[in-house]
C-alpha atoms as a PDB file:
ATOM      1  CA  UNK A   1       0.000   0.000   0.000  1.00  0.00           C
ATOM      2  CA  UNK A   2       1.535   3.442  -1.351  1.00  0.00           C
ATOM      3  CA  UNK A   3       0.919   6.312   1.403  1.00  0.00           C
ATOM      4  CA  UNK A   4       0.737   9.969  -0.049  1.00  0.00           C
ATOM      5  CA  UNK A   5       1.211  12.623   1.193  1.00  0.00           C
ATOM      6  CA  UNK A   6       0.392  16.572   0.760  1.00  0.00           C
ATOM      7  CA  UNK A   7      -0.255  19.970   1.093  1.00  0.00           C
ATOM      8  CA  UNK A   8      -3.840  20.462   0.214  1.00  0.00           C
ATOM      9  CA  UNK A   9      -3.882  24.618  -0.122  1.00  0.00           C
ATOM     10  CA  UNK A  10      -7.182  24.421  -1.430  1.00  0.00           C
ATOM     11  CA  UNK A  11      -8.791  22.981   1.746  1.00  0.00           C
ATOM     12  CA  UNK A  12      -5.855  24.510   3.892  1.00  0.00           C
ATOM     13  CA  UNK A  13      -4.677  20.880   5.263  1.00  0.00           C
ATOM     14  CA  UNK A  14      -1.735  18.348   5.279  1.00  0.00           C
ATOM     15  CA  UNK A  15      -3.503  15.485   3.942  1.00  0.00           C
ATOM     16  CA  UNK A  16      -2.016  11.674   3.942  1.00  0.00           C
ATOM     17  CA  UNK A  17      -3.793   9.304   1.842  1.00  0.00           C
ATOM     18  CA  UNK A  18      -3.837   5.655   3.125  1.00  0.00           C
ATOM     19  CA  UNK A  19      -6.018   3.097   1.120  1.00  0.00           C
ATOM     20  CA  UNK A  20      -8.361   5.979  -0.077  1.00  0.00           C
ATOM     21  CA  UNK A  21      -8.948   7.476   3.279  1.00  0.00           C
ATOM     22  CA  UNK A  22      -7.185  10.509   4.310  1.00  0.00           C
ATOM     23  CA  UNK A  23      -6.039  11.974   7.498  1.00  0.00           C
ATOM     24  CA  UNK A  24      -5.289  15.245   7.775  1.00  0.00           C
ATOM     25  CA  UNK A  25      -4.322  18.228   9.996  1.00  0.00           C
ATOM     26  CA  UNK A  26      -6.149  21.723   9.165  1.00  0.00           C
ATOM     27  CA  UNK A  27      -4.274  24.685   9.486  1.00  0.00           C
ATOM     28  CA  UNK A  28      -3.942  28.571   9.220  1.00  0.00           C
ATOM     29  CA  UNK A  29      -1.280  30.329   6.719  1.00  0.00           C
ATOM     30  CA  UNK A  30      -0.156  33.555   7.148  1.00  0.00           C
ATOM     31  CA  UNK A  31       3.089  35.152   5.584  1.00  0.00           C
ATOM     32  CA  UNK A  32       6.280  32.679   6.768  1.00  0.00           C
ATOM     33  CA  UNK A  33       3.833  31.231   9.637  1.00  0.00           C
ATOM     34  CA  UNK A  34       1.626  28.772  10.100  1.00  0.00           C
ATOM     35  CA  UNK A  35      -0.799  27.547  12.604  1.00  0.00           C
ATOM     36  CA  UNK A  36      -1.473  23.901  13.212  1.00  0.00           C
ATOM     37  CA  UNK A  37      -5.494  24.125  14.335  1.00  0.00           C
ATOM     38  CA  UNK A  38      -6.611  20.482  14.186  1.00  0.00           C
ATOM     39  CA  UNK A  39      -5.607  16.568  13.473  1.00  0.00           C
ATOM     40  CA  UNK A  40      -8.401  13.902  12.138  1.00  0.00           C
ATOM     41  CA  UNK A  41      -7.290  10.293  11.916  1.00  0.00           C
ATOM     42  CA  UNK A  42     -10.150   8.132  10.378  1.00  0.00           C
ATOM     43  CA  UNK A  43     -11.227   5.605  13.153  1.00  0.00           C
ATOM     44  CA  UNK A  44     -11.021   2.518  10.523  1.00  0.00           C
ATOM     45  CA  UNK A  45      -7.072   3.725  10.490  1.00  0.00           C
ATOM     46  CA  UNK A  46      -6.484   5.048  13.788  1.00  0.00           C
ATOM     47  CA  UNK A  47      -4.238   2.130  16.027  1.00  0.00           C
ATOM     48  CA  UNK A  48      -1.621   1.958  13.302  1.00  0.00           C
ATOM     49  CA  UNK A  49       0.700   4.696  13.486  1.00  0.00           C
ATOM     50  CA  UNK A  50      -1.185   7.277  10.979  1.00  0.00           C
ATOM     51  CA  UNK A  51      -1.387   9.905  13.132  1.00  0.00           C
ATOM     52  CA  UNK A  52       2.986   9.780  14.270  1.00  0.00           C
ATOM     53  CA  UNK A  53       3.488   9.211  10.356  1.00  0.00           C
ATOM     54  CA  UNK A  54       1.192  12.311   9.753  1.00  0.00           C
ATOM     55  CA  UNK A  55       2.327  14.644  12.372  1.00  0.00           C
ATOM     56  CA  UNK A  56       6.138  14.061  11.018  1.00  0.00           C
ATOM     57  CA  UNK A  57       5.537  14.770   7.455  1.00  0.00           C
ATOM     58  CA  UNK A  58       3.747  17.825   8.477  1.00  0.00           C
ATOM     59  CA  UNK A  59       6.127  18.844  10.578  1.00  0.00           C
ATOM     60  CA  UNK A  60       8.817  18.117   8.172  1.00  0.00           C
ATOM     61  CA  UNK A  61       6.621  19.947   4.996  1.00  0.00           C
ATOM     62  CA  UNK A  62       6.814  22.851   7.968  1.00  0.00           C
ATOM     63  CA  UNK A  63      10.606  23.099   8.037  1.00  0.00           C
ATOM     64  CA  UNK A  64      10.642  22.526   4.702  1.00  0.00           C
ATOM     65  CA  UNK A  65       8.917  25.651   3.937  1.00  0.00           C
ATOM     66  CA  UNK A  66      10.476  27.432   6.114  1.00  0.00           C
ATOM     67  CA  UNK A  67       8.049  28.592   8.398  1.00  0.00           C
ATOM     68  CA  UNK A  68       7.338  29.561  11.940  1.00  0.00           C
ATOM     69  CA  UNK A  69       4.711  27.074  13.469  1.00  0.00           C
ATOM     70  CA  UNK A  70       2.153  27.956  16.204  1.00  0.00           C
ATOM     71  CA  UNK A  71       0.702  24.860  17.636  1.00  0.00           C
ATOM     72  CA  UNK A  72      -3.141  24.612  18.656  1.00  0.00           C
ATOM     73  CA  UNK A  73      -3.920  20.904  17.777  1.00  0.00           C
ATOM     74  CA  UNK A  74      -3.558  18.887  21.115  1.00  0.00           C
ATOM     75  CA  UNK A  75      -2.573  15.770  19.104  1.00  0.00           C
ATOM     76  CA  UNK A  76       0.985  17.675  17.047  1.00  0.00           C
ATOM     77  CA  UNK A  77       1.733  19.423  21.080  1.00  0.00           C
ATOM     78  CA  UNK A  78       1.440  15.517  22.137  1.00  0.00           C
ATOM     79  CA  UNK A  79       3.605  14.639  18.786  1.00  0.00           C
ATOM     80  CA  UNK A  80       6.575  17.413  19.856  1.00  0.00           C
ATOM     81  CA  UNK A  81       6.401  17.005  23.504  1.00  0.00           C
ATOM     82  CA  UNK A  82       7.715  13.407  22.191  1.00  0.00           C
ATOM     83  CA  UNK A  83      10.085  14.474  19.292  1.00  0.00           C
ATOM     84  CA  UNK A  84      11.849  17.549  20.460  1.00  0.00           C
ATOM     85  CA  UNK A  85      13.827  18.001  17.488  1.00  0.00           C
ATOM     86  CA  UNK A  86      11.121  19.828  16.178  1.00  0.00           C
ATOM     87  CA  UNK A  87      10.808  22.527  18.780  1.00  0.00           C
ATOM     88  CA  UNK A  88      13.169  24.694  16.786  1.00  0.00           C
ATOM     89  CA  UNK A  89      10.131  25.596  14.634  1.00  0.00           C
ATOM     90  CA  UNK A  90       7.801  27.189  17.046  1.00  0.00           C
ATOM     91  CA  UNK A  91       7.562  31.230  16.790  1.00  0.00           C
ATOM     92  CA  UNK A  92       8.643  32.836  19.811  1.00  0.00           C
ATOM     93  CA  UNK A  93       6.435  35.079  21.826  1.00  0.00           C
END
């Protein structure tokens, strides 16, 4: 099974495709920032891992793009409270 993954603009979510059904974590843009608002993990796929494989691409597509992340989505706080090598890319108050 091929898993894809992307920036939907459109619809203003990181989406990852598994089998047809897509998880995804909405977020805000604004110039060289984004917000992380909210993660949604199918039930029929939640238990395997699609929410850690999710929250790293999107927090990799973050760095990628260079921009300063704000964090309101319990599940990605969860996700860097674990993987602190990704604290680098929250804004500063």
């Amino acid at each position: 099974m091929t898993d894809n993954f992307r920036d939907n603009e459109d619809r203003h979510r990181f989406e990852l495709d598994v089998g047809g059904k897509i998880a995804f974590v909405a977020y805000r843009k604004s110039p060289g920032a984004i917000t992380l608002v909210h993660t949604v993990v199918p039930p029929e796929l939640g238990g395997q891992g699609i929410g850690s494989r999710l929250g790293r691409a999107t927090l990799d597509a973050v760095r990628a793009q260079g921009l300063k992340l704000t964090v309101e989505c319990k599940f990605i706080r969860g996700f860097m409270d674990k993987h602190p090598e990704y604290n680098d890319l929250l804004a500063t108050s």
